[in-house]
PDB file of N, CA and C in Angstrom:
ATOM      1  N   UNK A   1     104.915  60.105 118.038  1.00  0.00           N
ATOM      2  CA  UNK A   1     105.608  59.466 119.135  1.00  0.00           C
ATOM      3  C   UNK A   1     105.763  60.462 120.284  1.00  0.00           C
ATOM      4  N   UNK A   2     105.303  59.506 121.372  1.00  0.00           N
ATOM      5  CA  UNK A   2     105.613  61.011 122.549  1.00  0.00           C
ATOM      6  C   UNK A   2     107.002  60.626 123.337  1.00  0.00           C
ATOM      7  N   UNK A   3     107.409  61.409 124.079  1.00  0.00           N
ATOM      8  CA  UNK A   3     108.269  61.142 124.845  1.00  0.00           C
ATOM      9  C   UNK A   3     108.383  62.557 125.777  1.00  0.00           C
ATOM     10  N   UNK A   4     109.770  61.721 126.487  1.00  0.00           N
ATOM     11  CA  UNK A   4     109.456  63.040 127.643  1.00  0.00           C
ATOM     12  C   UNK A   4     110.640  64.019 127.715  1.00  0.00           C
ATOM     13  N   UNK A   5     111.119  63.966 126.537  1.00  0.00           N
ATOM     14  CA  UNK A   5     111.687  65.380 126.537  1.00  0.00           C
ATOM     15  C   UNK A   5     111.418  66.485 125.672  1.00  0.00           C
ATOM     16  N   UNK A   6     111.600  67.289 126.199  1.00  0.00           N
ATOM     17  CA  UNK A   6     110.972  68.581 126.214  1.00  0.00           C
ATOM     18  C   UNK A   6     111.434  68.795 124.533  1.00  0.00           C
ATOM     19  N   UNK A   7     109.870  70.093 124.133  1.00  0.00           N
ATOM     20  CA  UNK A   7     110.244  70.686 122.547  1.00  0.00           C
ATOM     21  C   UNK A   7     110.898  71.202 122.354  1.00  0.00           C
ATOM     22  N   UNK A   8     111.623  71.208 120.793  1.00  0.00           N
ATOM     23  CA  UNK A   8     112.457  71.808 120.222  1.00  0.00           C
ATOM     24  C   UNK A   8     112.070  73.100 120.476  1.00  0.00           C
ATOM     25  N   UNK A   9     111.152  73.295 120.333  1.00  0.00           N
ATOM     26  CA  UNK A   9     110.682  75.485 120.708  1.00  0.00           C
ATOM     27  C   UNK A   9     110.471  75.694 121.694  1.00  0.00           C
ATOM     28  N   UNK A  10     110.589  74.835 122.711  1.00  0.00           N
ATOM     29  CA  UNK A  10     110.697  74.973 124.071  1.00  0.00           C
ATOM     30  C   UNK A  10     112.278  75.409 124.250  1.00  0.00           C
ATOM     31  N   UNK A  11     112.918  74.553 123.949  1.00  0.00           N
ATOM     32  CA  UNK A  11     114.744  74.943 124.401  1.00  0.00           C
ATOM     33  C   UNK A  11     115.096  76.239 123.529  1.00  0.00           C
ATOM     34  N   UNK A  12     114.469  76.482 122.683  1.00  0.00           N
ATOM     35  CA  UNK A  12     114.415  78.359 122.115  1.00  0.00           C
ATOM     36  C   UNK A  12     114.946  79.113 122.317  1.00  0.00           C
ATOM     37  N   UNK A  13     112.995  79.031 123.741  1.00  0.00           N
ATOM     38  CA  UNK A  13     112.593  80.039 123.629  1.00  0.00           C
ATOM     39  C   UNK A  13     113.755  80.477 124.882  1.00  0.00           C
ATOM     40  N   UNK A  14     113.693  82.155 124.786  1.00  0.00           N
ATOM     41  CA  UNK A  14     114.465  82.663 125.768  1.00  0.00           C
ATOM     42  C   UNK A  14     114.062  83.045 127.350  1.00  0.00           C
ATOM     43  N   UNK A  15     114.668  82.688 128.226  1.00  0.00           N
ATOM     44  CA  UNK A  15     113.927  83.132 129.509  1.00  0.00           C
ATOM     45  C   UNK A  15     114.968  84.232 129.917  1.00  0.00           C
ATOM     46  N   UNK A  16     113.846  84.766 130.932  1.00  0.00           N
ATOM     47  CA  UNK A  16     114.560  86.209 131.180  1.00  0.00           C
ATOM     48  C   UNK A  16     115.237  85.614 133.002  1.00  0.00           C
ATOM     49  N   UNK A  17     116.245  86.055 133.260  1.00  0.00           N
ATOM     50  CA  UNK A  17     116.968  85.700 134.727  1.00  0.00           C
ATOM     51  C   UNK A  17     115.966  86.618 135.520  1.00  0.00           C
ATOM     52  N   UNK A  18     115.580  87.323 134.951  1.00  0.00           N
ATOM     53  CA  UNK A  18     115.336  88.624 136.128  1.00  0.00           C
ATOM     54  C   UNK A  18     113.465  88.193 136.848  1.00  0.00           C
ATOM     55  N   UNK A  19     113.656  88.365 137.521  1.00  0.00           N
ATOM     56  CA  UNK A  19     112.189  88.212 138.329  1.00  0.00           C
ATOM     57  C   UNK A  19     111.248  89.125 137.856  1.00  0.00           C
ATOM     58  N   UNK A  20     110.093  88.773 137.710  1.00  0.00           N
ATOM     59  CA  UNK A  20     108.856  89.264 136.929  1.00  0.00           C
ATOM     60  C   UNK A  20     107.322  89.117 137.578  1.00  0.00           C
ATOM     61  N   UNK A  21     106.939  90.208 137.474  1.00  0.00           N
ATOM     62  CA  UNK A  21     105.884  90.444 138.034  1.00  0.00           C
ATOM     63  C   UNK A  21     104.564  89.805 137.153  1.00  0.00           C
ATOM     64  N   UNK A  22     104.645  89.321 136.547  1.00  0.00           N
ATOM     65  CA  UNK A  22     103.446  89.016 135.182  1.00  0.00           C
ATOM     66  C   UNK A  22     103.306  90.023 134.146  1.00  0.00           C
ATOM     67  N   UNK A  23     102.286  89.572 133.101  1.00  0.00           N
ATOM     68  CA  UNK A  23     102.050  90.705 131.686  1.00  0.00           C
ATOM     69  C   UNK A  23     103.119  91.693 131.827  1.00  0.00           C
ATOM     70  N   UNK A  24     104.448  91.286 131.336  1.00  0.00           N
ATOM     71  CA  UNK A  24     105.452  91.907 131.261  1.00  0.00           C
ATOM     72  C   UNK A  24     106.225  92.883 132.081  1.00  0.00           C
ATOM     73  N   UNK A  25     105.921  93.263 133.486  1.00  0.00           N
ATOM     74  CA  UNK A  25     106.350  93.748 134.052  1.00  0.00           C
ATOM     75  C   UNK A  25     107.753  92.621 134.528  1.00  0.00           C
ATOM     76  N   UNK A  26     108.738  93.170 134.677  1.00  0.00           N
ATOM     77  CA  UNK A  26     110.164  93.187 135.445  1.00  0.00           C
ATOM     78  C   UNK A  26     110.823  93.301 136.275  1.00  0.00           C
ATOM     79  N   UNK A  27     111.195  92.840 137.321  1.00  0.00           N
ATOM     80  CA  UNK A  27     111.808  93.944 138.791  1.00  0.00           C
ATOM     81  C   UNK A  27     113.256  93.914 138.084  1.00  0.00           C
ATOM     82  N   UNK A  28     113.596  95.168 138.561  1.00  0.00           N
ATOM     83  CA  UNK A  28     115.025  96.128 137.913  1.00  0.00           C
ATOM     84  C   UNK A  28     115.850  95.625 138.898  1.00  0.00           C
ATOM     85  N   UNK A  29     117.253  96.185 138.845  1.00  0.00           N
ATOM     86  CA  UNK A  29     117.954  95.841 139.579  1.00  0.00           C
ATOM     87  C   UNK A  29     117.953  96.961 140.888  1.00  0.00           C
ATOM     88  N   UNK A  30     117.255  98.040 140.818  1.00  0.00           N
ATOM     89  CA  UNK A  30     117.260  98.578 142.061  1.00  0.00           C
ATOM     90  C   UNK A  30     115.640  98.363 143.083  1.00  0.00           C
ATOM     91  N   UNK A  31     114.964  97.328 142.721  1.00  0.00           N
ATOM     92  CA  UNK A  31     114.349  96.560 142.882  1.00  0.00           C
ATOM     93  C   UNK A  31     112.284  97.528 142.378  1.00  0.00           C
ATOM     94  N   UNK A  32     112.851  98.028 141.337  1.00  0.00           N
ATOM     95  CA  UNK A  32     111.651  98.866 140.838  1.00  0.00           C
ATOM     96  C   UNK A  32     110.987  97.853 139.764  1.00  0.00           C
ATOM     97  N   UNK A  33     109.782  97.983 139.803  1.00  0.00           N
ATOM     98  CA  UNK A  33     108.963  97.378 138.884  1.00  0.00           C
ATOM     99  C   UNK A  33     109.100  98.312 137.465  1.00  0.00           C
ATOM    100  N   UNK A  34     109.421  97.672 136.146  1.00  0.00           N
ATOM    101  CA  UNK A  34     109.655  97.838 135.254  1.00  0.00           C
ATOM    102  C   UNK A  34     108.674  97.465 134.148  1.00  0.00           C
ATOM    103  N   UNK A  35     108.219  98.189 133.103  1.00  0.00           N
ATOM    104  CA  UNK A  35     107.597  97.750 132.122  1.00  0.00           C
ATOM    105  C   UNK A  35     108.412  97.977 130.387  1.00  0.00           C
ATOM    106  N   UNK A  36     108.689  97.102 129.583  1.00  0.00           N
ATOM    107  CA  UNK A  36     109.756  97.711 128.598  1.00  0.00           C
ATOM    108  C   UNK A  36     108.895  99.014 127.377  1.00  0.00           C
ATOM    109  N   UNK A  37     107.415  98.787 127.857  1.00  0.00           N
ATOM    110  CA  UNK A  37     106.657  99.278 126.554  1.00  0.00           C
ATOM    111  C   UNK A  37     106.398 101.098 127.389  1.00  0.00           C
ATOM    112  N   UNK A  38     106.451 101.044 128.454  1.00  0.00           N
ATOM    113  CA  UNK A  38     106.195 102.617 129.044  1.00  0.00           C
ATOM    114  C   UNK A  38     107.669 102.843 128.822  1.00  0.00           C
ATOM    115  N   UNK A  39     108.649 102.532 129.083  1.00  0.00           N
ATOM    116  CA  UNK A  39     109.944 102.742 128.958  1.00  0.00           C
ATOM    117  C   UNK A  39     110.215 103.458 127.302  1.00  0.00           C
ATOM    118  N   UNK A  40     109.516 102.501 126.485  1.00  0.00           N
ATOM    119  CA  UNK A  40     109.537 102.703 125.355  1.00  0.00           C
ATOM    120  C   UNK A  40     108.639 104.120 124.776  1.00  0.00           C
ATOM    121  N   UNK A  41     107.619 104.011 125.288  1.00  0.00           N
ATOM    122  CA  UNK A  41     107.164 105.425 124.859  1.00  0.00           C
ATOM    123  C   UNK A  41     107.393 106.848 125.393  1.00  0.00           C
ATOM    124  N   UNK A  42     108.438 107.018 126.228  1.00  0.00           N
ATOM    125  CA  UNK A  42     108.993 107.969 127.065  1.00  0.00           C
ATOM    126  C   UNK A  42     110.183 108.178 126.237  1.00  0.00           C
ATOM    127  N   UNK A  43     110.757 107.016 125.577  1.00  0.00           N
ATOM    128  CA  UNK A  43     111.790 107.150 124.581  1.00  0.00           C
ATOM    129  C   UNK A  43     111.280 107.755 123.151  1.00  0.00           C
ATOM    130  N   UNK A  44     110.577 107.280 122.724  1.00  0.00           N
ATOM    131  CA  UNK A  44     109.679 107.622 121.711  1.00  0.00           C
ATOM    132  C   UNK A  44     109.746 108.968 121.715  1.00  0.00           C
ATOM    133  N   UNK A  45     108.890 109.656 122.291  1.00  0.00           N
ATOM    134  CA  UNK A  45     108.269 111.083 122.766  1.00  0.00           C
ATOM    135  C   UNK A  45     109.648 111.608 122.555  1.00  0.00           C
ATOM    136  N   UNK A  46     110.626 111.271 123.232  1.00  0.00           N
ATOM    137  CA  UNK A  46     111.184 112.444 123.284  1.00  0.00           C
ATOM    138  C   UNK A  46     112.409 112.673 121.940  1.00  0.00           C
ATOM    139  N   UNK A  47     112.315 111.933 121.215  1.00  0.00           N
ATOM    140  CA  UNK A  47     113.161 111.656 119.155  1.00  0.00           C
ATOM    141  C   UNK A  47     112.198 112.577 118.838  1.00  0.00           C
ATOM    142  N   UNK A  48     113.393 113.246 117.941  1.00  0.00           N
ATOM    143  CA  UNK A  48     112.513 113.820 116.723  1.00  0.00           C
ATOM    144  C   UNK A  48     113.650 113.582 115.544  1.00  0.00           C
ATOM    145  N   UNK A  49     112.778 113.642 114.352  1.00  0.00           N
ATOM    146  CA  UNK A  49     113.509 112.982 113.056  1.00  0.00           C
ATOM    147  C   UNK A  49     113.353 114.366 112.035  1.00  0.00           C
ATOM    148  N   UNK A  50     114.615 114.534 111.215  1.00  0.00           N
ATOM    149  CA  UNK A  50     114.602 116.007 110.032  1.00  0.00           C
ATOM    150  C   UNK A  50     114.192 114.703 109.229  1.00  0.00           C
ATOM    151  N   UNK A  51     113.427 115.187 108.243  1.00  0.00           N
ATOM    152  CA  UNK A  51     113.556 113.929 106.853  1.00  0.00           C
ATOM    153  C   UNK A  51     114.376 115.213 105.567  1.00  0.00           C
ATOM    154  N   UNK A  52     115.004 114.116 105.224  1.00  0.00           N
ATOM    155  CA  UNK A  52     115.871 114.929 104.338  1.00  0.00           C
ATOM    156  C   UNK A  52     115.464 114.573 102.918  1.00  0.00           C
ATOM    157  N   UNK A  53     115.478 115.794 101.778  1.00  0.00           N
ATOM    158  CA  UNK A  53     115.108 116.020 101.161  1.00  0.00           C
ATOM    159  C   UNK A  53     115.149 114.913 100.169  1.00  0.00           C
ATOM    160  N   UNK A  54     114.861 114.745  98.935  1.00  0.00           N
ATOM    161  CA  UNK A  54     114.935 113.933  97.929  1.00  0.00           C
ATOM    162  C   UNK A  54     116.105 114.377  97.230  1.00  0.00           C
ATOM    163  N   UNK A  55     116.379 115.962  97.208  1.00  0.00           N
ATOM    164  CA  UNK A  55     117.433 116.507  95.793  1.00  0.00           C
ATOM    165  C   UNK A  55     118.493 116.131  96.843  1.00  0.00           C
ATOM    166  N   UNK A  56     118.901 115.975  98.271  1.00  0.00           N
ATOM    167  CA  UNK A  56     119.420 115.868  98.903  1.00  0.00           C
ATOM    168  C   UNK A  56     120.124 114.461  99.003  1.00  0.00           C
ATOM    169  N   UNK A  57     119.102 113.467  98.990  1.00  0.00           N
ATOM    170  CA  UNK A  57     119.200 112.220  99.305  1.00  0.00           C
ATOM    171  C   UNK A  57     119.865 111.690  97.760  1.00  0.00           C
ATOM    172  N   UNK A  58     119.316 112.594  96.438  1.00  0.00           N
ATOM    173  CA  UNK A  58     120.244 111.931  94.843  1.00  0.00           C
ATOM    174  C   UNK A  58     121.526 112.079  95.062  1.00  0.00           C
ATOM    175  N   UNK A  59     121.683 113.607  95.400  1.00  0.00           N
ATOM    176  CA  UNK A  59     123.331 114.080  95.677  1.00  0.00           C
ATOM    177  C   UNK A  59     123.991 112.989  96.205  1.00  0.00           C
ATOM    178  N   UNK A  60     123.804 112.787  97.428  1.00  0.00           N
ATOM    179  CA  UNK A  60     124.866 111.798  98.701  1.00  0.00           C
ATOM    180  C   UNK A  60     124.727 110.390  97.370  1.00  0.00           C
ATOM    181  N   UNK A  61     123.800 109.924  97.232  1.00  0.00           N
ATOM    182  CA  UNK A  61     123.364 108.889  95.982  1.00  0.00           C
ATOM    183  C   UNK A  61     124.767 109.136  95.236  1.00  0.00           C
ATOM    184  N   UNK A  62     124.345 110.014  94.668  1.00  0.00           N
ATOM    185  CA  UNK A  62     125.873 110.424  93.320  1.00  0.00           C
ATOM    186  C   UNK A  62     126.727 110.575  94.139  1.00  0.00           C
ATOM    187  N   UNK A  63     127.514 111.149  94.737  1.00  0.00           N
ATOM    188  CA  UNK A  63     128.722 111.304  95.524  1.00  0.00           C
ATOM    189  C   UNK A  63     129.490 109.887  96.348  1.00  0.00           C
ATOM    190  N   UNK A  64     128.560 109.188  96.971  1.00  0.00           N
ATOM    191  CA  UNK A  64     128.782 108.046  97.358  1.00  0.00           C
ATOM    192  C   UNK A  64     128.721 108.315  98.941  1.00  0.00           C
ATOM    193  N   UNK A  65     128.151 109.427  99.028  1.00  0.00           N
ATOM    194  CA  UNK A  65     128.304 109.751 101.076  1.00  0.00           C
ATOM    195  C   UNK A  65     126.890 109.079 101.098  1.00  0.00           C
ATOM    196  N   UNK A  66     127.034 108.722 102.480  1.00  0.00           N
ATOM    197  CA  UNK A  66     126.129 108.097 103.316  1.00  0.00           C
ATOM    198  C   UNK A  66     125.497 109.388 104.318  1.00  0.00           C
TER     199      UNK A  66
END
């Protein structure tokens, strides 16, 4: 049956308020063109992670620390 109101995954999906340049670009609020995935790898780059040990990770295990 058709009709004319609109799909259920249409009313969803989320729209963004902010004005957009296409293929994901954004204008910011200080009116700069934005991309979230360069944003993202500038964030990336600059984390670094210790991985902590295993005899480390039983202990907190047994003790109950997080």
């Amino acid at each position: 049956m058709l009709t004319n109101e609109p799909s259920f995954a249409s009313l969803l999906k989320k729209r963004s308020p902010s004005m957009h340049y296409g293929h994901g670009w954004i204008m910011g609020s200080d009116g700069q063109r934005w991309h979230p995935c360069r944003s993202q790898s500038e964030l990336l780059n600059g984390l670094t992670a210790k991985k902590v040990s295993a005899v480390k990770r039983l202990l907190n295990a047994l003790m109950g620390a997080k």
